[in-house]
PDB file of N, CA and C in Angstrom:
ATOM      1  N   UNK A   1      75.742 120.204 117.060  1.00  0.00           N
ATOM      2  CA  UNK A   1      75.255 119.594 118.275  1.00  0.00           C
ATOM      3  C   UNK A   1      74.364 118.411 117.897  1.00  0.00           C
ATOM      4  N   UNK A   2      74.932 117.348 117.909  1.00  0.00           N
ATOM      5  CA  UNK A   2      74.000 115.859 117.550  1.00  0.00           C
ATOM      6  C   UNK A   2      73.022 115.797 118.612  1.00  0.00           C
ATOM      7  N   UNK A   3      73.412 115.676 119.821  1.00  0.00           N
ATOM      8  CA  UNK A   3      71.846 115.130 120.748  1.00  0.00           C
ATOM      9  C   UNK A   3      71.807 116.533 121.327  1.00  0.00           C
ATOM     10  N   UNK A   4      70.662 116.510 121.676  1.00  0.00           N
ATOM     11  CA  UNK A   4      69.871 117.878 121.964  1.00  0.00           C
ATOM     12  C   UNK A   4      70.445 118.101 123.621  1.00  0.00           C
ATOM     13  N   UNK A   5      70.318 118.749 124.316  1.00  0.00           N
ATOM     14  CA  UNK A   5      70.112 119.392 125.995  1.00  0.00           C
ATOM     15  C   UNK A   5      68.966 119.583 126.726  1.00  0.00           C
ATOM     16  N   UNK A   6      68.848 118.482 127.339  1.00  0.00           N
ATOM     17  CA  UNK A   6      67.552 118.413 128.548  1.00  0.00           C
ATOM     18  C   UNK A   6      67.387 120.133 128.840  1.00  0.00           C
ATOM     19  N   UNK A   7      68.698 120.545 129.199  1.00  0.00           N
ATOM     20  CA  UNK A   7      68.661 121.943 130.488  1.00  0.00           C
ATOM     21  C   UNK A   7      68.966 122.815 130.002  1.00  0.00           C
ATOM     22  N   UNK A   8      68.398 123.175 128.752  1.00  0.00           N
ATOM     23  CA  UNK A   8      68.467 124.637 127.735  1.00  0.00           C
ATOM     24  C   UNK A   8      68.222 125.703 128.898  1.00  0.00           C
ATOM     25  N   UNK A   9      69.084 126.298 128.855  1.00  0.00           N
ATOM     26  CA  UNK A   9      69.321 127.583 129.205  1.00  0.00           C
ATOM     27  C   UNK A   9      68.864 127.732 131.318  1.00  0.00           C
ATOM     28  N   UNK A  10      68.552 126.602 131.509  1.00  0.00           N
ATOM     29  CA  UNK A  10      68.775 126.437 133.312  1.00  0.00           C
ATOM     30  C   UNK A  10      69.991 126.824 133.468  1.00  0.00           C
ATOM     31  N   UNK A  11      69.339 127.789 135.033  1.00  0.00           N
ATOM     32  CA  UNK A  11      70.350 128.474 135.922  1.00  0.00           C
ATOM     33  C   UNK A  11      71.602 127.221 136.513  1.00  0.00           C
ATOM     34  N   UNK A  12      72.943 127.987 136.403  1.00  0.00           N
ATOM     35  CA  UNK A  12      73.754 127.288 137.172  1.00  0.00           C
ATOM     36  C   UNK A  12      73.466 127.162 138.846  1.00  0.00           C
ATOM     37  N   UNK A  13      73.824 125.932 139.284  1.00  0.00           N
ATOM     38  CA  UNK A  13      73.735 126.181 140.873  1.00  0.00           C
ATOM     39  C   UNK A  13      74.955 126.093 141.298  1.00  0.00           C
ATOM     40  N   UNK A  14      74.704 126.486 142.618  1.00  0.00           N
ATOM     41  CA  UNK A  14      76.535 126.683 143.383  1.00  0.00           C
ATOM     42  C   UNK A  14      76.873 125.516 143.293  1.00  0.00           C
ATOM     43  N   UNK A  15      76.596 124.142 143.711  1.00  0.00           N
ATOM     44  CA  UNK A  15      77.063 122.719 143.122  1.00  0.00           C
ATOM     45  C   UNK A  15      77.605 122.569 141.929  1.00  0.00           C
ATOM     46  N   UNK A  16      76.896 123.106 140.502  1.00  0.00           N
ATOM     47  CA  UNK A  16      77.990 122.859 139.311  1.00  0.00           C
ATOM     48  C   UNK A  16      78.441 124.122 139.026  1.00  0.00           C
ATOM     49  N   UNK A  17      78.618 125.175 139.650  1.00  0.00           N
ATOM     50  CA  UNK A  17      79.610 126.658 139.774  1.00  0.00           C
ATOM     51  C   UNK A  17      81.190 125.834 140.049  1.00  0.00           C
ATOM     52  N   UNK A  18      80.682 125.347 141.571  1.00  0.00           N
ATOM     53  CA  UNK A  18      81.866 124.084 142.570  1.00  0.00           C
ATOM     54  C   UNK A  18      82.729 123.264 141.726  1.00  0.00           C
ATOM     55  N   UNK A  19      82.360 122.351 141.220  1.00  0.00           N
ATOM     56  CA  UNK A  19      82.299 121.716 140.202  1.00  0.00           C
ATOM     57  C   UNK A  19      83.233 121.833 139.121  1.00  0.00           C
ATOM     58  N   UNK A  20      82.643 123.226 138.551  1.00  0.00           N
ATOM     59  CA  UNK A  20      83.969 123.313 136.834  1.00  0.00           C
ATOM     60  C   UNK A  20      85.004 124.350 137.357  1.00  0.00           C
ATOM     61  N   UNK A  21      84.636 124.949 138.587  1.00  0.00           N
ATOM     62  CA  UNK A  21      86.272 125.431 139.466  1.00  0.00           C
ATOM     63  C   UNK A  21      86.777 124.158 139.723  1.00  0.00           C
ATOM     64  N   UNK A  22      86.607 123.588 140.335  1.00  0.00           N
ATOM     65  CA  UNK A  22      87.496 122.134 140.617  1.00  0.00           C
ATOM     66  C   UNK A  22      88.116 120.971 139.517  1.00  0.00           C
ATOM     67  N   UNK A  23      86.961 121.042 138.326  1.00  0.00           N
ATOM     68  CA  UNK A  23      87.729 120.274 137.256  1.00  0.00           C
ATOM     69  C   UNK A  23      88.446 121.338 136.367  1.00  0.00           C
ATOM     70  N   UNK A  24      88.091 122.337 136.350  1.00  0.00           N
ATOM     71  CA  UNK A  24      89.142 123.509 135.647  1.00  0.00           C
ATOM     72  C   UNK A  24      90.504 124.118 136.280  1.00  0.00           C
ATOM     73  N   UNK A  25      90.569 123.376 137.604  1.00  0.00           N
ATOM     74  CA  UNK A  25      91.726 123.244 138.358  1.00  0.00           C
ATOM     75  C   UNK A  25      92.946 122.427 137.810  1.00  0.00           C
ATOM     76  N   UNK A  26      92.001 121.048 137.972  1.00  0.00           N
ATOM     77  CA  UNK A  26      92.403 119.832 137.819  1.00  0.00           C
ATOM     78  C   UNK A  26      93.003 119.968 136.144  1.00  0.00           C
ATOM     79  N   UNK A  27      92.848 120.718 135.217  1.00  0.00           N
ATOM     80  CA  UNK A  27      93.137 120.999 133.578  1.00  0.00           C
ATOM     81  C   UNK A  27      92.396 119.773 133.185  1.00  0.00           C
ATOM     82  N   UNK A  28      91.258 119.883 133.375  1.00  0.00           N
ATOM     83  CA  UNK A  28      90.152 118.728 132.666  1.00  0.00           C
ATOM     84  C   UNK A  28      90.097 119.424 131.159  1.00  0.00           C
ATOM     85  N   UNK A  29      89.799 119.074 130.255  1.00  0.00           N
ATOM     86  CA  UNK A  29      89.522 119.871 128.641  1.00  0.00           C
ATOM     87  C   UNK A  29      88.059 120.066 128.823  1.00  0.00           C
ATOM     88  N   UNK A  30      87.731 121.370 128.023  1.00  0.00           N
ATOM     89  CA  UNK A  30      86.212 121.964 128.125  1.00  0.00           C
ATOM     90  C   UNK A  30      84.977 120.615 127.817  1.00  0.00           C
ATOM     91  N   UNK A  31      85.869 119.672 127.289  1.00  0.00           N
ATOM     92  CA  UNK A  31      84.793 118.766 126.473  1.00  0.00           C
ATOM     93  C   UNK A  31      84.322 117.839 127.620  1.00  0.00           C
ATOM     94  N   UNK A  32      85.447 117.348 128.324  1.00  0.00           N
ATOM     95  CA  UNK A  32      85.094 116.246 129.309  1.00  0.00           C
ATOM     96  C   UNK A  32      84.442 117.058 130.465  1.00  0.00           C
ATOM     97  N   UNK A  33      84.824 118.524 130.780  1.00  0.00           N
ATOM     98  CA  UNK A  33      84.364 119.093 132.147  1.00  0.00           C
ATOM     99  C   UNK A  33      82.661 119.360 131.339  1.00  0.00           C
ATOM    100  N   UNK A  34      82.343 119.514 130.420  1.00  0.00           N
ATOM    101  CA  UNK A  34      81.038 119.982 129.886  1.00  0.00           C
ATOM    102  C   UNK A  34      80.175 118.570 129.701  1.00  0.00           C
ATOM    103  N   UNK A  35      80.877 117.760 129.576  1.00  0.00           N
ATOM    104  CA  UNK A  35      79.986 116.420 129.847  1.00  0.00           C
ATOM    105  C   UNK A  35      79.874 115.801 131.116  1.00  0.00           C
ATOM    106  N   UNK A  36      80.447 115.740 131.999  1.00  0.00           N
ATOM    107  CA  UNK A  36      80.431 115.604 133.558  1.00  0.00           C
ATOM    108  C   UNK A  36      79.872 116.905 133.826  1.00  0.00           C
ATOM    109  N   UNK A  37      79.757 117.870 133.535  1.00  0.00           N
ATOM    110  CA  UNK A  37      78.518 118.937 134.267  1.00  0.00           C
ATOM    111  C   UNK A  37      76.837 118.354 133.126  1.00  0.00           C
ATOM    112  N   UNK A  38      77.185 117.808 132.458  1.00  0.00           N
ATOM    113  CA  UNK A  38      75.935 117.584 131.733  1.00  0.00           C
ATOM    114  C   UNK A  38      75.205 119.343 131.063  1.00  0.00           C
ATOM    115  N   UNK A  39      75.994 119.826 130.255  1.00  0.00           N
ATOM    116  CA  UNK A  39      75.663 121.133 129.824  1.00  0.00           C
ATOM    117  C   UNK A  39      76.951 121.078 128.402  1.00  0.00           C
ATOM    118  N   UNK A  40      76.273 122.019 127.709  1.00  0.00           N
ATOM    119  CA  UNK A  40      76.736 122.042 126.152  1.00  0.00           C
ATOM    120  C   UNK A  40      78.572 122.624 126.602  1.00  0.00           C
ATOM    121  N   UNK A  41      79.653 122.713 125.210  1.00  0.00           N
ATOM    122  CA  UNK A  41      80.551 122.789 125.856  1.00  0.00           C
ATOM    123  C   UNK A  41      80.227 124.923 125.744  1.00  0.00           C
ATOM    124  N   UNK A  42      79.660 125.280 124.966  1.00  0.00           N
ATOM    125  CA  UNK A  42      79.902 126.743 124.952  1.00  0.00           C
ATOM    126  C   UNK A  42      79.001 127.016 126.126  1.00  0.00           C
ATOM    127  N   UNK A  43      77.913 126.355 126.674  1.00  0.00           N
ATOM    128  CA  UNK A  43      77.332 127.077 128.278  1.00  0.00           C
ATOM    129  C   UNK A  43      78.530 127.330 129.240  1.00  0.00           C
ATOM    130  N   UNK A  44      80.077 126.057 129.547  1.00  0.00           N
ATOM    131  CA  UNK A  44      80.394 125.685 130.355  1.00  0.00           C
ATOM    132  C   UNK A  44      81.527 126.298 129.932  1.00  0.00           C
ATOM    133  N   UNK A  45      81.725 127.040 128.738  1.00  0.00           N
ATOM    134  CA  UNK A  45      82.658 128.274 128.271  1.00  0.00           C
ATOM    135  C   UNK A  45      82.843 129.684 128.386  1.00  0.00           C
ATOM    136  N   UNK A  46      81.555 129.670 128.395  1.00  0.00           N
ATOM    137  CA  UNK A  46      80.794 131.107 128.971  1.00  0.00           C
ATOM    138  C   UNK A  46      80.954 131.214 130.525  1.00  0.00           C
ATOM    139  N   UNK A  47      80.169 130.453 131.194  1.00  0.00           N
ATOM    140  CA  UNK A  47      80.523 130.352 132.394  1.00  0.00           C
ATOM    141  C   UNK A  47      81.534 130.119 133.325  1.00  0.00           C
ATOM    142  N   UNK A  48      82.777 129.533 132.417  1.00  0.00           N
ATOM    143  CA  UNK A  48      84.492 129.867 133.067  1.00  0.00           C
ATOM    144  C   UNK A  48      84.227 130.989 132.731  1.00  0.00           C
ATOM    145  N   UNK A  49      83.881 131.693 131.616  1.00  0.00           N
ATOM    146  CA  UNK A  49      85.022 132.873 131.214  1.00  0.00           C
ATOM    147  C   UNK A  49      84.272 133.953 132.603  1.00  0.00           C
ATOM    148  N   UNK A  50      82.973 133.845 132.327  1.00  0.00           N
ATOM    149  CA  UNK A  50      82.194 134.812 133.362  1.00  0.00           C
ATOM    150  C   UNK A  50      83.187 134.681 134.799  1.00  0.00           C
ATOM    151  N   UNK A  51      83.545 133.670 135.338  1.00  0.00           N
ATOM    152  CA  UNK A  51      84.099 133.169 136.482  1.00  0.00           C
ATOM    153  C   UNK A  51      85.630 133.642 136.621  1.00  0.00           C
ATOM    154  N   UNK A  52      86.165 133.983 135.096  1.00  0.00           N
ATOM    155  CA  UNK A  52      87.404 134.255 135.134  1.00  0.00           C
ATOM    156  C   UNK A  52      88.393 132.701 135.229  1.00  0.00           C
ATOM    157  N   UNK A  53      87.627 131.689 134.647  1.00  0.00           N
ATOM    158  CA  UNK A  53      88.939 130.401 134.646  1.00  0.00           C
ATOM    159  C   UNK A  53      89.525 130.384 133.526  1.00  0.00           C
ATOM    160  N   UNK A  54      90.585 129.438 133.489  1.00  0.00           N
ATOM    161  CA  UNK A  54      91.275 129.442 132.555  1.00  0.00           C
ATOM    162  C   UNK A  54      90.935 128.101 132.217  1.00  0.00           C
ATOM    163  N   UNK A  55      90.337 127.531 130.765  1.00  0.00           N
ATOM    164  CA  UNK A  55      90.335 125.936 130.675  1.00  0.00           C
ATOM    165  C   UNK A  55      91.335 125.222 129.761  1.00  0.00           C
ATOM    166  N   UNK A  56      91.849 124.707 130.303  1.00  0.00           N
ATOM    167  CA  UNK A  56      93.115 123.606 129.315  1.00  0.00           C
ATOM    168  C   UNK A  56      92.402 123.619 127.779  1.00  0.00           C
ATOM    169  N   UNK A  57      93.639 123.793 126.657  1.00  0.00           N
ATOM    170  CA  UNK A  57      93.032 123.268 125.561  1.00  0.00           C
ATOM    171  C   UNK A  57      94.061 121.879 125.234  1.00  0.00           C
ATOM    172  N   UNK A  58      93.062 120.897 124.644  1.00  0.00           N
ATOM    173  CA  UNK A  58      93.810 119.858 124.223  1.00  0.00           C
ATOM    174  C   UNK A  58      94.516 120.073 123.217  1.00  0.00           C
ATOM    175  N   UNK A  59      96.232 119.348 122.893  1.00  0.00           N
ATOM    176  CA  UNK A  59      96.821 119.413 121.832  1.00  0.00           C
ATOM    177  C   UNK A  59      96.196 118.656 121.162  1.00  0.00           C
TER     178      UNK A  59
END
């Protein structure tokens, strides 16, 4: 992890819950949906899996 995370370990809100259902719809890759939520990519890994999504992997 080169640059650090403002939002270590802050609660998700229903806005970015909204959010990586809709770009994990869309088959965004964990990397781009974890930088448009502004959160590391394993927070926004954890939190599909908790959610039950499925996230695209890039070839």
């Amino acid at each position: 992890m080169a640059e650090g995370f403002e939002r270590h370990r802050q609660p998700w809100t229903q806005d970015e819950i909204q959010k990586l259902h809709r770009l994990a719809a869309k088959g965004m890759a964990l990397k781009a949906i974890a930088k448009a939520l502004t959160r590391s990519e394993e927070s926004t890994k954890d939190r599909a899996k908790a959610d039950g999504l499925k996230i695209a992997k890039l070839r």
